[in-house]
N, C-alpha and C. Protein backbone atom coordinates (compact mmCIF):
# COMPACT_ATOMS: atom_id res chain seq x y z
N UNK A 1 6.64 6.61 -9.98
CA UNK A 1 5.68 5.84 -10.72
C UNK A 1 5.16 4.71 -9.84
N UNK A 2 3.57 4.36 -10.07
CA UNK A 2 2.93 3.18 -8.86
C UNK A 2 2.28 2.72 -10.02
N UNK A 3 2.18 1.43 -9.62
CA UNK A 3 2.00 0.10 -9.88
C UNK A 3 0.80 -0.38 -8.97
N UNK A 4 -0.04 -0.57 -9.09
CA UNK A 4 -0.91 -1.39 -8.64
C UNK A 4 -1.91 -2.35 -8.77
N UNK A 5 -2.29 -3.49 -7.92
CA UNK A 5 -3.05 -4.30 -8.75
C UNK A 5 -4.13 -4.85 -7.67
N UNK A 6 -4.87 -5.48 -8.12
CA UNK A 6 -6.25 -6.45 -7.21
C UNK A 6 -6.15 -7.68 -7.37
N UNK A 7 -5.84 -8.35 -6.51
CA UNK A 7 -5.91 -10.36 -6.82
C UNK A 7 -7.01 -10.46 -6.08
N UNK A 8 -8.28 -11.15 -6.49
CA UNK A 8 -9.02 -11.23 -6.10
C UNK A 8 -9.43 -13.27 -5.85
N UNK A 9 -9.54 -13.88 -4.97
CA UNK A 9 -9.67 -14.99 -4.53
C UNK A 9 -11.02 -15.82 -5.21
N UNK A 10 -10.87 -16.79 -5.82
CA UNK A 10 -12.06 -17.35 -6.70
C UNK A 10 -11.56 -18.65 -6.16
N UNK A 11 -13.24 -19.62 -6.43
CA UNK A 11 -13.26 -20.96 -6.74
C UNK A 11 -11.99 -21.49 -7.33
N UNK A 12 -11.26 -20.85 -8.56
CA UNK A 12 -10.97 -21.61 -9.52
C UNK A 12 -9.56 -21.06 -9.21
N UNK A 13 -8.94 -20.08 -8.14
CA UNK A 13 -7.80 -19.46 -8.19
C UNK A 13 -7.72 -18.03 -7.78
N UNK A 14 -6.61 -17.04 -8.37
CA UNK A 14 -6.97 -15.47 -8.58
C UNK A 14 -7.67 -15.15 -9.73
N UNK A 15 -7.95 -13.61 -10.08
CA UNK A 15 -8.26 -13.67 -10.59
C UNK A 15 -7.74 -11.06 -10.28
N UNK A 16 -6.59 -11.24 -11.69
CA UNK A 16 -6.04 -10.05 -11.01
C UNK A 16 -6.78 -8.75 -12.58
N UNK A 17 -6.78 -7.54 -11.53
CA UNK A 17 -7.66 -6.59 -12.31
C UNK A 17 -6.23 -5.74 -11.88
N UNK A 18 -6.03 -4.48 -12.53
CA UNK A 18 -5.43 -3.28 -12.79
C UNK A 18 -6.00 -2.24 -11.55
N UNK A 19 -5.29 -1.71 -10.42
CA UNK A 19 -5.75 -0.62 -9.88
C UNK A 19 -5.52 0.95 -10.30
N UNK A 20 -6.93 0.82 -10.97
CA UNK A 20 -6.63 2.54 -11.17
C UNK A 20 -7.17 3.50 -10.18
N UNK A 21 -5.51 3.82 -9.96
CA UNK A 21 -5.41 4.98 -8.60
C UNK A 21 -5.44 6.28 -9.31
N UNK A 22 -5.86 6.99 -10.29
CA UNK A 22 -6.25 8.18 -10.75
C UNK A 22 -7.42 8.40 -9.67
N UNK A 23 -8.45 7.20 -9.56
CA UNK A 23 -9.67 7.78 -9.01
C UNK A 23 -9.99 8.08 -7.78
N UNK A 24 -8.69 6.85 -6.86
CA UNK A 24 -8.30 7.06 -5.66
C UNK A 24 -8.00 8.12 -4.76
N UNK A 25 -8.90 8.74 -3.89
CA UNK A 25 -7.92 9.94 -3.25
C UNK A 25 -8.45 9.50 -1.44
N UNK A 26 -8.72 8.99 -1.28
CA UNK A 26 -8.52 8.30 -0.06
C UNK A 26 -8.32 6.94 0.26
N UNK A 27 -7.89 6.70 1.56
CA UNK A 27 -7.49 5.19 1.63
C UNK A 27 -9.10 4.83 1.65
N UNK A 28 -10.08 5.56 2.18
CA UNK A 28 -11.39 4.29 2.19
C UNK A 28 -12.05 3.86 0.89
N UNK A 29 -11.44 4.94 -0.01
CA UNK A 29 -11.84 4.89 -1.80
C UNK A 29 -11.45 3.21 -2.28
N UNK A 30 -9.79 3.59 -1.88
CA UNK A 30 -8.94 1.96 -2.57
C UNK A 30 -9.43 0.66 -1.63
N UNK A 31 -10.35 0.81 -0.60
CA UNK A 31 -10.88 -0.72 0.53
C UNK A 31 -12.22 -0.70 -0.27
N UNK A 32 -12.84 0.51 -0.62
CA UNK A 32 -14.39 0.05 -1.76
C UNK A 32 -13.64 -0.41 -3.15
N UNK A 33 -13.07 -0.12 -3.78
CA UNK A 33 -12.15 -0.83 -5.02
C UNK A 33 -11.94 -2.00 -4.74
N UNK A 34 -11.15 -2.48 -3.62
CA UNK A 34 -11.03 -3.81 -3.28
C UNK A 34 -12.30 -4.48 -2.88
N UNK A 35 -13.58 -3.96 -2.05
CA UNK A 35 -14.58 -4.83 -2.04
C UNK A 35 -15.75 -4.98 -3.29
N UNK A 36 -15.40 -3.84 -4.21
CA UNK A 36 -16.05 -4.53 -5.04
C UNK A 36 -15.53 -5.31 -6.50
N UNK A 37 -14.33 -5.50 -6.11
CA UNK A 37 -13.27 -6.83 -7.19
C UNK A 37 -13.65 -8.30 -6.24
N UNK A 38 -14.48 -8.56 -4.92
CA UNK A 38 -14.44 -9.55 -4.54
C UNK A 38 -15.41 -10.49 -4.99
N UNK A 39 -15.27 -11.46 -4.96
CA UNK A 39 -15.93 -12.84 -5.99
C UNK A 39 -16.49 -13.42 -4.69
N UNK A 40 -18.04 -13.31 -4.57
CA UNK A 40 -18.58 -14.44 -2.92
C UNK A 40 -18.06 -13.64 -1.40
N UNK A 41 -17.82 -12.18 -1.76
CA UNK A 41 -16.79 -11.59 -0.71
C UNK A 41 -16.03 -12.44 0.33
N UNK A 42 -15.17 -13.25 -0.99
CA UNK A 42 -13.61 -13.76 -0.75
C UNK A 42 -12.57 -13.07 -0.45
N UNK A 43 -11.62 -13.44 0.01
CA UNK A 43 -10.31 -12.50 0.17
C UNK A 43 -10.30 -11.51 -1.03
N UNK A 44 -9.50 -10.39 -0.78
CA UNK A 44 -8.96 -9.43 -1.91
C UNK A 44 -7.76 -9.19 -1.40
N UNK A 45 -6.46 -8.81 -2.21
CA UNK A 45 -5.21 -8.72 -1.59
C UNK A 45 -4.81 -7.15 -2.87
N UNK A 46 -4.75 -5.74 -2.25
CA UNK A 46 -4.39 -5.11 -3.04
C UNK A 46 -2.91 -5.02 -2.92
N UNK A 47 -2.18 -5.18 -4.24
CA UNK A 47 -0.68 -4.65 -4.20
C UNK A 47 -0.66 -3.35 -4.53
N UNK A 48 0.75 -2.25 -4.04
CA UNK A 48 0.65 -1.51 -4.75
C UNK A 48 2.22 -0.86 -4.70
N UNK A 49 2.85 -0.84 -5.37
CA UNK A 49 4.32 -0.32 -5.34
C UNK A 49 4.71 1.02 -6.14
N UNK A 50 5.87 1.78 -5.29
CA UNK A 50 6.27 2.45 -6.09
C UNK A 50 7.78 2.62 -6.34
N UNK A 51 8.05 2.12 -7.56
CA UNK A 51 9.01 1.31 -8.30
C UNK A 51 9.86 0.50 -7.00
N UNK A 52 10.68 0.61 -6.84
CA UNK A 52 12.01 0.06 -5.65
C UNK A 52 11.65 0.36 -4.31
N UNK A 53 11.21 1.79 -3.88
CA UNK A 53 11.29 2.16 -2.52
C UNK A 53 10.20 1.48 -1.66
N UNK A 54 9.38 1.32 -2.43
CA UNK A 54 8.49 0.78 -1.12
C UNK A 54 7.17 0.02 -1.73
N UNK A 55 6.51 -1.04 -1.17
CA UNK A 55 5.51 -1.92 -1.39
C UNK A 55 4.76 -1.83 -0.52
N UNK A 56 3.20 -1.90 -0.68
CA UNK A 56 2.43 -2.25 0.47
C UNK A 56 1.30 -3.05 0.14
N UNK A 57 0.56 -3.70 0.89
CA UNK A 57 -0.44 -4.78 0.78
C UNK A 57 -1.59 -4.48 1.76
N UNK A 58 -2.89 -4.65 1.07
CA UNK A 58 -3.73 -4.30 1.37
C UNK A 58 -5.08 -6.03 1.62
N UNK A 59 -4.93 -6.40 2.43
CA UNK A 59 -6.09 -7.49 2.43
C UNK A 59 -7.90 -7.21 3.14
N UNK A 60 -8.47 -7.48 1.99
CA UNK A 60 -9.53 -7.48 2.52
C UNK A 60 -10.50 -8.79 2.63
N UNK A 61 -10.71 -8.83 3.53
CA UNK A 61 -11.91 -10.18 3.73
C UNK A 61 -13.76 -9.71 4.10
N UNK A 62 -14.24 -9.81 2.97
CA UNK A 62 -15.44 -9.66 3.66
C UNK A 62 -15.68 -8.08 3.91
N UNK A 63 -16.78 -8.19 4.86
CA UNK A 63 -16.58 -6.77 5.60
C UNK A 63 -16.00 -6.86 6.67
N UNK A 64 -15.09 -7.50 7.21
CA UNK A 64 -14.14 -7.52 8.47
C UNK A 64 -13.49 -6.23 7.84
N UNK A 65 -12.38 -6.24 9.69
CA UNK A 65 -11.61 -4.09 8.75
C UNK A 65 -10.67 -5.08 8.60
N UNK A 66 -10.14 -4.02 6.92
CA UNK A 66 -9.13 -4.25 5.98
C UNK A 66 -7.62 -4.44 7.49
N UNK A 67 -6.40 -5.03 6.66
CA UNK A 67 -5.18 -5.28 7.32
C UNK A 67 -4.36 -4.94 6.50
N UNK A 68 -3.14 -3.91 6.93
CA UNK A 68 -2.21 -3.47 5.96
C UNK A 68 -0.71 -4.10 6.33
N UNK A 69 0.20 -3.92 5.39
CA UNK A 69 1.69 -3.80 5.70
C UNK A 69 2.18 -2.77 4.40
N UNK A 70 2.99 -2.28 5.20
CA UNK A 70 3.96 -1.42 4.34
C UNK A 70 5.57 -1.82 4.77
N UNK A 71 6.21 -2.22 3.50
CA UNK A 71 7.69 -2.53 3.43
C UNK A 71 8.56 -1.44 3.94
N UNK A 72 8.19 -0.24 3.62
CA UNK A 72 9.47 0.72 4.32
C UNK A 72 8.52 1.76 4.43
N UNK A 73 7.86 2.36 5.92
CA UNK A 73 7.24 3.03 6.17
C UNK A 73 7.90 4.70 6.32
N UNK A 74 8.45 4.84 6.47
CA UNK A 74 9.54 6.61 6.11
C UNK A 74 9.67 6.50 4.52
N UNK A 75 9.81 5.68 3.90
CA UNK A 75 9.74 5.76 2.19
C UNK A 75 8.29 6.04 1.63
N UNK A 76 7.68 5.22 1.79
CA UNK A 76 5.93 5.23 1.47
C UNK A 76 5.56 6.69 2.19
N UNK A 77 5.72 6.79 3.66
CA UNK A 77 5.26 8.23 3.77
C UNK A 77 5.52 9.34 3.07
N UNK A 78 6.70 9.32 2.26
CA UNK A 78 7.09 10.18 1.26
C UNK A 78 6.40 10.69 -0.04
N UNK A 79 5.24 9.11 -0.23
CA UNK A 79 4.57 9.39 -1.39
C UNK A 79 2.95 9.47 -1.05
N UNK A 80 2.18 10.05 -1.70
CA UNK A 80 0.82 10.34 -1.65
C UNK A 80 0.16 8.76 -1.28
N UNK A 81 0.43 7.99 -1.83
CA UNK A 81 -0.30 6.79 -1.12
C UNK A 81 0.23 5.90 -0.51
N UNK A 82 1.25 5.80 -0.31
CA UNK A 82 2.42 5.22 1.32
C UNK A 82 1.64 6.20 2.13
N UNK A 83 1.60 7.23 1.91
CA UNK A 83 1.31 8.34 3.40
C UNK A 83 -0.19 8.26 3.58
N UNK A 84 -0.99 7.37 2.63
CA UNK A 84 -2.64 7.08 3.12
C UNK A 84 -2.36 6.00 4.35
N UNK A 85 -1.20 5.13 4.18
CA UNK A 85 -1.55 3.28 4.76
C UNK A 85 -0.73 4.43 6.01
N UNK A 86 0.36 4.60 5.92
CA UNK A 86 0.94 4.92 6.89
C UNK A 86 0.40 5.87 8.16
N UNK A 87 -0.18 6.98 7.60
CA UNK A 87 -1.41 7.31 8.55
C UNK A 87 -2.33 6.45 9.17
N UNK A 88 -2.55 5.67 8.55
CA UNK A 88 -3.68 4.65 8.45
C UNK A 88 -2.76 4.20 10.04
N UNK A 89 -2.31 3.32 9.67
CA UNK A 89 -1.21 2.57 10.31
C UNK A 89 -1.03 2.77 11.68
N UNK A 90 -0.33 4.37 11.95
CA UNK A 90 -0.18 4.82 13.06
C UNK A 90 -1.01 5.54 13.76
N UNK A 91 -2.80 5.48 12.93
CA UNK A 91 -3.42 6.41 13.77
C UNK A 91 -3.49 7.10 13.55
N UNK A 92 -2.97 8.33 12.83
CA UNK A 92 -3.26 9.82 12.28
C UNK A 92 -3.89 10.02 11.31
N UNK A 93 -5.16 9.04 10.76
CA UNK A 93 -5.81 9.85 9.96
C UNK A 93 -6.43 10.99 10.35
N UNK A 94 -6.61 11.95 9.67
CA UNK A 94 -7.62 13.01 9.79
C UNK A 94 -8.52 13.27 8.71
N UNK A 95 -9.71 12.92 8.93
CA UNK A 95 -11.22 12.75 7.77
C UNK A 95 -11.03 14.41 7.01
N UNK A 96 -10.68 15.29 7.46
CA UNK A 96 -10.17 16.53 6.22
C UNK A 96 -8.80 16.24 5.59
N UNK A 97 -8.21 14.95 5.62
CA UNK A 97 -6.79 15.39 5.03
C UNK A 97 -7.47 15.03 3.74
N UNK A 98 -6.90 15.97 2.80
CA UNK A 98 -7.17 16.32 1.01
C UNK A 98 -5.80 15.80 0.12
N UNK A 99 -6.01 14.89 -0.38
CA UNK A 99 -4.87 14.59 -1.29
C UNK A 99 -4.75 15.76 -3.00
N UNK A 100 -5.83 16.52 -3.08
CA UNK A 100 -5.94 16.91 -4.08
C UNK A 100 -4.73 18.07 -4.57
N UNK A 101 -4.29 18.59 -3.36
CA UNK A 101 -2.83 19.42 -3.56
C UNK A 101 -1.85 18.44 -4.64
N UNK A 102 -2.01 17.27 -4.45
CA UNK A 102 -0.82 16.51 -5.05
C UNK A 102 -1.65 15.55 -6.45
N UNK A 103 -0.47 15.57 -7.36
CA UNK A 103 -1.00 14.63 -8.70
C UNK A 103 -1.03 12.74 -8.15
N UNK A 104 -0.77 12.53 -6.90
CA UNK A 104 -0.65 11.52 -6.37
C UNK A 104 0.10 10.11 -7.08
N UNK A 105 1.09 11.13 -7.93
CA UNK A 105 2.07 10.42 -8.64
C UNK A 105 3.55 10.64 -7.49
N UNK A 106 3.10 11.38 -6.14
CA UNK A 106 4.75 11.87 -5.91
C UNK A 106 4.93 13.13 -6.14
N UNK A 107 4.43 13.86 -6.82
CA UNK A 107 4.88 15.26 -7.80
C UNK A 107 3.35 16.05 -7.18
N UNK A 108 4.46 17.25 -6.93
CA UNK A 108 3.48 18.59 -7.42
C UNK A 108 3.05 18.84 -8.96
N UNK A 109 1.83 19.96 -9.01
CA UNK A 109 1.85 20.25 -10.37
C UNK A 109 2.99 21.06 -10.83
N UNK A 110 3.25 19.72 -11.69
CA UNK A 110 4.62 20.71 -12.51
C UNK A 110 5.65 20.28 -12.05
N UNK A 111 5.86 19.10 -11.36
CA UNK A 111 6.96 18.85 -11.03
C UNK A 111 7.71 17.31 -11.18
N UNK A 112 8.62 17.12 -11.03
CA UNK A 112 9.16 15.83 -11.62
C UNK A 112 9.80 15.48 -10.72
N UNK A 113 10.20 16.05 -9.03
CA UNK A 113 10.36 15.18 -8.23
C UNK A 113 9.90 15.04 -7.05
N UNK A 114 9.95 13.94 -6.71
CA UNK A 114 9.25 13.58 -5.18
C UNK A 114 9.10 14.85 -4.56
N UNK A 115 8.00 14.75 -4.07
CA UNK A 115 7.80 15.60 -2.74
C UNK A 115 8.44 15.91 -1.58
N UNK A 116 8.99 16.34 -0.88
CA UNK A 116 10.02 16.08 -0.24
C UNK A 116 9.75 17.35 1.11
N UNK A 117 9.45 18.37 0.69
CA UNK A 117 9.49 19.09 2.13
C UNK A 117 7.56 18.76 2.87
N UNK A 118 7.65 19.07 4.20
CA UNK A 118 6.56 18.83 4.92
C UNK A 118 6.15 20.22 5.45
N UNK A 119 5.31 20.51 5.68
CA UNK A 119 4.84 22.51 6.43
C UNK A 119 5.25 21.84 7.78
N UNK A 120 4.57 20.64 8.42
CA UNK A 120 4.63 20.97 9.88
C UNK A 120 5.48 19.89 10.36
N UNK A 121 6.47 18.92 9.51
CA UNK A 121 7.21 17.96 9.63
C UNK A 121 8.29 18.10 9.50
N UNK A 122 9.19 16.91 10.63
CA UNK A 122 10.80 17.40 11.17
C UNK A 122 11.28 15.81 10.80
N UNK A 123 13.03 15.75 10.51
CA UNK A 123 13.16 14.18 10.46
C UNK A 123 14.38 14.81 11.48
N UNK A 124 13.58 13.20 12.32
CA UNK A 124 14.24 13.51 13.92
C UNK A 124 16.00 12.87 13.63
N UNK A 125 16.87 12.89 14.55
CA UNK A 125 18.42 12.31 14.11
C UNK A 125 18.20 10.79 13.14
N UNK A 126 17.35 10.18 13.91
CA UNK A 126 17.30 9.17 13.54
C UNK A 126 17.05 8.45 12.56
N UNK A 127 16.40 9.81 11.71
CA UNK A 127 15.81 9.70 10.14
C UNK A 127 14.41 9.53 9.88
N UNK A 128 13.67 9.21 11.34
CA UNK A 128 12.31 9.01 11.33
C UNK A 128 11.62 10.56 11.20
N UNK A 129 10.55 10.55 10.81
CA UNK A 129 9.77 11.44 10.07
C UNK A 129 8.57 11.93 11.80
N UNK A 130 8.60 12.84 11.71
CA UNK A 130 7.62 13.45 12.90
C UNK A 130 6.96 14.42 12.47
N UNK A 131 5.25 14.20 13.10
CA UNK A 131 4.29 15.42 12.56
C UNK A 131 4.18 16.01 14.14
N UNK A 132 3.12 17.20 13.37
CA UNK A 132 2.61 17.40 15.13
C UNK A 132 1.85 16.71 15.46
N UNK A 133 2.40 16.40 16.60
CA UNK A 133 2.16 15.51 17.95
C UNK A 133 2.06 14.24 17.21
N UNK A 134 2.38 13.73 16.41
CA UNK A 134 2.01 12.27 15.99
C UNK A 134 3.33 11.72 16.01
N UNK A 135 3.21 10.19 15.79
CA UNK A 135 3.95 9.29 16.14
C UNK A 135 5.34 9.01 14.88
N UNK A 136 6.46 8.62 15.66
CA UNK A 136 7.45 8.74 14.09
C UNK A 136 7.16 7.72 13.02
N UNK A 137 7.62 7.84 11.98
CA UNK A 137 6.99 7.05 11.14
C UNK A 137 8.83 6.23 11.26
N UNK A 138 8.15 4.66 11.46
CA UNK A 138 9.14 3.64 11.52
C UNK A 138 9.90 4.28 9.92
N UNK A 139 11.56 3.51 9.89
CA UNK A 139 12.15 3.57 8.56
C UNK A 139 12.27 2.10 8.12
N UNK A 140 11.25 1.04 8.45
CA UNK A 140 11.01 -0.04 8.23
C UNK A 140 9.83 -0.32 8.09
N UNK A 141 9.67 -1.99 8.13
CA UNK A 141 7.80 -2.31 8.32
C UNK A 141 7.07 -1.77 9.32
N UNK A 142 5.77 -1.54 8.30
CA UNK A 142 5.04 -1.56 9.48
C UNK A 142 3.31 -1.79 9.28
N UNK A 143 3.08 -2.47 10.33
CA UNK A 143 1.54 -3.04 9.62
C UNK A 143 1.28 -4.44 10.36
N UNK A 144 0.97 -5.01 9.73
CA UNK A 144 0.25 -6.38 9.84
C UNK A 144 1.14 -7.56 8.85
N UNK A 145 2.61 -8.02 9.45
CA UNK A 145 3.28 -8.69 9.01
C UNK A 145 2.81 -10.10 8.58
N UNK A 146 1.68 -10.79 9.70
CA UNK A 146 1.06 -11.79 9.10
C UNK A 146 -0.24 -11.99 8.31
N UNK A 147 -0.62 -10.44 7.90
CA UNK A 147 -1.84 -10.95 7.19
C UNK A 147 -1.69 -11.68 5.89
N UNK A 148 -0.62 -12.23 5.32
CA UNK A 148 -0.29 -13.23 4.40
C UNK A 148 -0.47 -14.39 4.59
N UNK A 149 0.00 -15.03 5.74
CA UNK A 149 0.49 -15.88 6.52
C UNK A 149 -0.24 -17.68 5.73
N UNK A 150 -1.67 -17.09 5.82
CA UNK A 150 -2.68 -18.22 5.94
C UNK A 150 -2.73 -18.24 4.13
N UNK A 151 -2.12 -17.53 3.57
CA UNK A 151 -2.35 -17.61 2.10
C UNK A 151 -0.68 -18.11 0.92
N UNK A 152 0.38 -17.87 2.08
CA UNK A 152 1.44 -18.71 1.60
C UNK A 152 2.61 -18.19 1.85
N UNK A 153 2.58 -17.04 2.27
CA UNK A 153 3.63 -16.21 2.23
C UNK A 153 3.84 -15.35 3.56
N UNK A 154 4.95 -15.95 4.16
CA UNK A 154 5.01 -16.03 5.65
C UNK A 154 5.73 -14.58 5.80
N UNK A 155 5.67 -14.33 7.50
CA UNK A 155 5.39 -13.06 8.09
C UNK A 155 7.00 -12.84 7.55
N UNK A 156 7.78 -13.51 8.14
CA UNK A 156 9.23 -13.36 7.66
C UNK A 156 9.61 -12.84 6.83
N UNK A 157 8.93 -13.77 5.53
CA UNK A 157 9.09 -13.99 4.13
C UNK A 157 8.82 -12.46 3.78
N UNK A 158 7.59 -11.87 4.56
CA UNK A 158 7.06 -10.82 3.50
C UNK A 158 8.13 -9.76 3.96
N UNK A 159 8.48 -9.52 5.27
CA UNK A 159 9.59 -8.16 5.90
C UNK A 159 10.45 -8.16 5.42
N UNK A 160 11.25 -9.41 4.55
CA UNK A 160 12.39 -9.43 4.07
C UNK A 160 12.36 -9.33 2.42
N UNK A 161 11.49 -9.24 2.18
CA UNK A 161 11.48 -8.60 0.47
C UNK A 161 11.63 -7.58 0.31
N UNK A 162 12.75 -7.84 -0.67
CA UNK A 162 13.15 -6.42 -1.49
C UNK A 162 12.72 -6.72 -3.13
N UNK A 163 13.08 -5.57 -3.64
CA UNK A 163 13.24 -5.21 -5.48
C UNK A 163 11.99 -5.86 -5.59
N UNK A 164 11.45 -7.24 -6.63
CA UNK A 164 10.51 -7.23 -7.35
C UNK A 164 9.52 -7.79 -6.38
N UNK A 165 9.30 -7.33 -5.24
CA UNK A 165 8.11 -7.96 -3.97
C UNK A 165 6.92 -8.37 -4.40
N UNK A 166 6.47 -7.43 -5.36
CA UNK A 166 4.92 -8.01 -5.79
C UNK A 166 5.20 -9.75 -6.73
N UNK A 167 6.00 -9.86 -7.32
CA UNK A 167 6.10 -10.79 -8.29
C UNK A 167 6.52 -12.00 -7.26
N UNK A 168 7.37 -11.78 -6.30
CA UNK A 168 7.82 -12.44 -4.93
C UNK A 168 5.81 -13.06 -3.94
N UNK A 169 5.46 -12.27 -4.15
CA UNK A 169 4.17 -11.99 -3.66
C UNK A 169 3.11 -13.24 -4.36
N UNK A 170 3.02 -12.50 -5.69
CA UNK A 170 2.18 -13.53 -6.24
C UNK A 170 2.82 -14.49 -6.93
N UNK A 171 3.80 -15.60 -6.55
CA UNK A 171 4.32 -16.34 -7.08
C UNK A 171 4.07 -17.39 -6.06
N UNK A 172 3.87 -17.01 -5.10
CA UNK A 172 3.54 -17.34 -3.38
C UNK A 172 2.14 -17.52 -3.45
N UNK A 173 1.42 -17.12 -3.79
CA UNK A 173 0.25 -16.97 -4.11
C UNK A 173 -0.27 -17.96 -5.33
N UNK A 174 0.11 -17.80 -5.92
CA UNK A 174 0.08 -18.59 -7.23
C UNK A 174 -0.80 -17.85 -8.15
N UNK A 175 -0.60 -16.85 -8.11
CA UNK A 175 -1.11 -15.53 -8.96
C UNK A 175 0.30 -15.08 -10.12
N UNK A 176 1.25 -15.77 -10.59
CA UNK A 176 2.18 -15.00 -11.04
C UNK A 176 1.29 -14.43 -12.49
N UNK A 177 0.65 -15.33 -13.06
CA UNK A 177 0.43 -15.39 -14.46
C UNK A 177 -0.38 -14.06 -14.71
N UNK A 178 -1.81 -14.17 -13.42
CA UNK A 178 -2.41 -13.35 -13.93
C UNK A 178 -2.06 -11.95 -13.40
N UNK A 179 -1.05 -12.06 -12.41
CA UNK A 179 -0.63 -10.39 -11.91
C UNK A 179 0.24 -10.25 -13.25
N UNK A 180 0.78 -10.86 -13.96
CA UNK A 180 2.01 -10.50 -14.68
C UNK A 180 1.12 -9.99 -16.47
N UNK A 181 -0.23 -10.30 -16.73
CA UNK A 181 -1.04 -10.00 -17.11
C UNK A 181 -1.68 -8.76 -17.14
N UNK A 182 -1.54 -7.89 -15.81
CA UNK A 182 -2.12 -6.65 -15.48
C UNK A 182 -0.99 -5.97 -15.81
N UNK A 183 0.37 -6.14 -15.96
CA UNK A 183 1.46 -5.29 -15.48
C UNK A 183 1.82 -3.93 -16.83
C-alpha cells in the first residue's frame, strides 16, 4: 500500500493535496503533478511511501530538473514506483519501460504479494539487485541527500529516518497539520 502526498510552498506556508498515483505511470507523469500543485512555481516537495519499507522525496523548483532521494533503494526497487526514482537515480531509464504489466500497487493482476521475481535480474551475494548491464541498486540511500537541507531538514536527518518519515518530514517542514489532513 502507497501513500502519497504534494506540499506545495505558499506565501502563507504549505499547502498539502493527495497524490493520486492511479494516474501515474511514469516518473515524468508524477514531476507534471508536482508542477502543476505549484503556487508562483514555488518549491513542491512530493512524498511518497510504501508503508515501512521505503520513502522517497521528490522536490521540484520551478522548471529546474526535479531532485530525488530514496530511503532504501533495493526496497523501493521492489515496487512499481521505488523502481521509477530508482531507475531514475542510477540512469537506467528506458523511454519504452511500460508500467502497465503491474497494478502499481506492488501486485500483479490477481495478486496479493509483492512482486518479487525479475526476467532479466540477479541479487548479487551482497543482496544488491543487478539488471543487464546496469548498475546495482544500493540496499540503502540513494539520491540527493541534501535536497531538504535549505528547507529544515538536514542531509543526516533525512538518511537516518525510519517508520513514520513522512510525518518526521513534515513536522520539519512545518507542514504536519496539513499533510496529516491528506492522510
Amino acid at each position: 500500500m502507497y501513500f502519497a502526498a504534494l506540499l506545495a510552498r505558499t506565501e502563507d506556508g504549505w499547502e498539502a493535496s493527495d497524490l493520486e498515483l492511479d494516474d501515474v505511470e511514469s516518473l515524468s507523469d508524477l514531476i507534471d503533478l508536482a508542477r502543476s500543485a505549484a503556487v508562483d512555481d514555488d518549491t513542491v516537495v512530493a512524498l511518497i511511501e510504501q508503508e515501512d519499507a521505503w520513502f522517497g522525496v521528490i522536490r521540484v523548483d520551478g522548471e529546474e530538473d526535479p531532485r530525488y532521494f530514496v530511503s532504501n533503494a533495493s526496497a523501493a526497487d521492489r515496487s512499481s514506483y521505488g523502481s521509477m526514482l530508482t531507475k531514475e537515480l542510477l540512469g537506467s531509464v528506458d523511454e519504452d519501460d511500460d508500467l502497465d504489466e503491474l497494478d502499481l500497487d506492488g501486485t500483479e493482476d490477481g495478486e496479493d504479494e509483492p512482486v518479487a521475481s525479475y526476467t532479466d535480474e540477479e541479487d548479487d551475494a551482497d543482496g544488491t539487485r543487478t539488471g543487464s548491464g546496469a548498475e546495482p541498486v544500493p540496499a540503502g540511500p540513494l539520491g540527493d541527500p541534501r535536497l531538504l537541507d535549505d528547507l529544515g531538514v538536514g542531509h543526516k536527518e533525512l538518511m537516518s529516518l525510519d517508520g513514520d518519515a513522512l510525518a518526521e518530514i513534515a513536522d520539519a517542514l512545518g507542514a504536519t497539520e496539513v499533510l496529516e489532513a491528506v492522510r
